[in-house]
C-alpha atoms as a PDB file:
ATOM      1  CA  UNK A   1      -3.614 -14.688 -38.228  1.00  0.00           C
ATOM      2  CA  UNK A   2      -4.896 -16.707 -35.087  1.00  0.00           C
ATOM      3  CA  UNK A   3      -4.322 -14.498 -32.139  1.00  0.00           C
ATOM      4  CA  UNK A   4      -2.979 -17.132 -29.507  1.00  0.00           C
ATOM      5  CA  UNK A   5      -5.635 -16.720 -26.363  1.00  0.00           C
ATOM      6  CA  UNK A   6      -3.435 -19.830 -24.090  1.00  0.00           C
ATOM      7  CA  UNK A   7      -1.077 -16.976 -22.797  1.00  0.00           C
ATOM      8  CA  UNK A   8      -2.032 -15.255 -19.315  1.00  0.00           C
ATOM      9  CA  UNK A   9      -2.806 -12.489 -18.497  1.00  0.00           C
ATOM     10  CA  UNK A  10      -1.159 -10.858 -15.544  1.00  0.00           C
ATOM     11  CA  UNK A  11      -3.440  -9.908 -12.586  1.00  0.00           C
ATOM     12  CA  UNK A  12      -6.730  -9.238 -14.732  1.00  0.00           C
ATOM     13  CA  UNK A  13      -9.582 -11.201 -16.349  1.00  0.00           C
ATOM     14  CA  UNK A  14      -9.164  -9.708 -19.996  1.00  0.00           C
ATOM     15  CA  UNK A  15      -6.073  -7.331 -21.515  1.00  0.00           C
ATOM     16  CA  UNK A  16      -8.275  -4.539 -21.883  1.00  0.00           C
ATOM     17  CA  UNK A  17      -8.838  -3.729 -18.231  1.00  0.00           C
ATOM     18  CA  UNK A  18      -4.859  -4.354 -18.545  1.00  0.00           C
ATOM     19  CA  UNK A  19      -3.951  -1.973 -21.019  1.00  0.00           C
ATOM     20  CA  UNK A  20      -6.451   0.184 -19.292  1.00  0.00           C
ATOM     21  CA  UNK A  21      -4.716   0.226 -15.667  1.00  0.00           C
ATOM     22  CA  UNK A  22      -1.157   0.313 -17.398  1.00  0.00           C
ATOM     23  CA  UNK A  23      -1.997   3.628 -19.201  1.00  0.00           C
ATOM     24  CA  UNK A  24      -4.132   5.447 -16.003  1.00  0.00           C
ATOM     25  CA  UNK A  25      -0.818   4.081 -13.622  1.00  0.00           C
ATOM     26  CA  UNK A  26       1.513   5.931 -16.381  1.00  0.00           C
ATOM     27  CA  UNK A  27      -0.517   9.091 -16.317  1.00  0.00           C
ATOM     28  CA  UNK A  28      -0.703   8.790 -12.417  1.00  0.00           C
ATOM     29  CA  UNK A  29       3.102   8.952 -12.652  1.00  0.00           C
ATOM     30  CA  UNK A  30       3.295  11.911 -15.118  1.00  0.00           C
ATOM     31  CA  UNK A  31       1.255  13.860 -12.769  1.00  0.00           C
ATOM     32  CA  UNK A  32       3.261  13.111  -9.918  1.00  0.00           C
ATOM     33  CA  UNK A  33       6.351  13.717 -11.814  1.00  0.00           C
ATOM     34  CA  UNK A  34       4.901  16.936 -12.733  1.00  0.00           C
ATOM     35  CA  UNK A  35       3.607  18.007  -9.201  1.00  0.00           C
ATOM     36  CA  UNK A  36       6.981  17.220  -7.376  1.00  0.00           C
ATOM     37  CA  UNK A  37       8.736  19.036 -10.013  1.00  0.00           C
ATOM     38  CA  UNK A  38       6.731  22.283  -9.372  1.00  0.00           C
ATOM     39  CA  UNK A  39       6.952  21.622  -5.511  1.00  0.00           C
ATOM     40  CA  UNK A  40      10.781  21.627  -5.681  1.00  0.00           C
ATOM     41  CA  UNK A  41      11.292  24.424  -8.480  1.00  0.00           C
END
């Protein structure tokens, strides 16, 4: 199967560095999540 390389990608060169930001911006939120949870416990 031809992987079709004519679609975009949003805001970086190559999906890797995408996939990369997407996953260390959902761990930034688990953190957070986790930090203001303790705060207000």
């Amino acid at each position: 199967m031809k992987y079709n390389d004519d679609y975009k990608v949003p805001l970086f060169k190559t999906w890797k560095t995408w996939y990369i930001f997407v996953i260390a911006f959902l761990f930034l939120l688990i953190i957070a999540f986790g930090l203001i949870t303790k705060y207000f416990s």
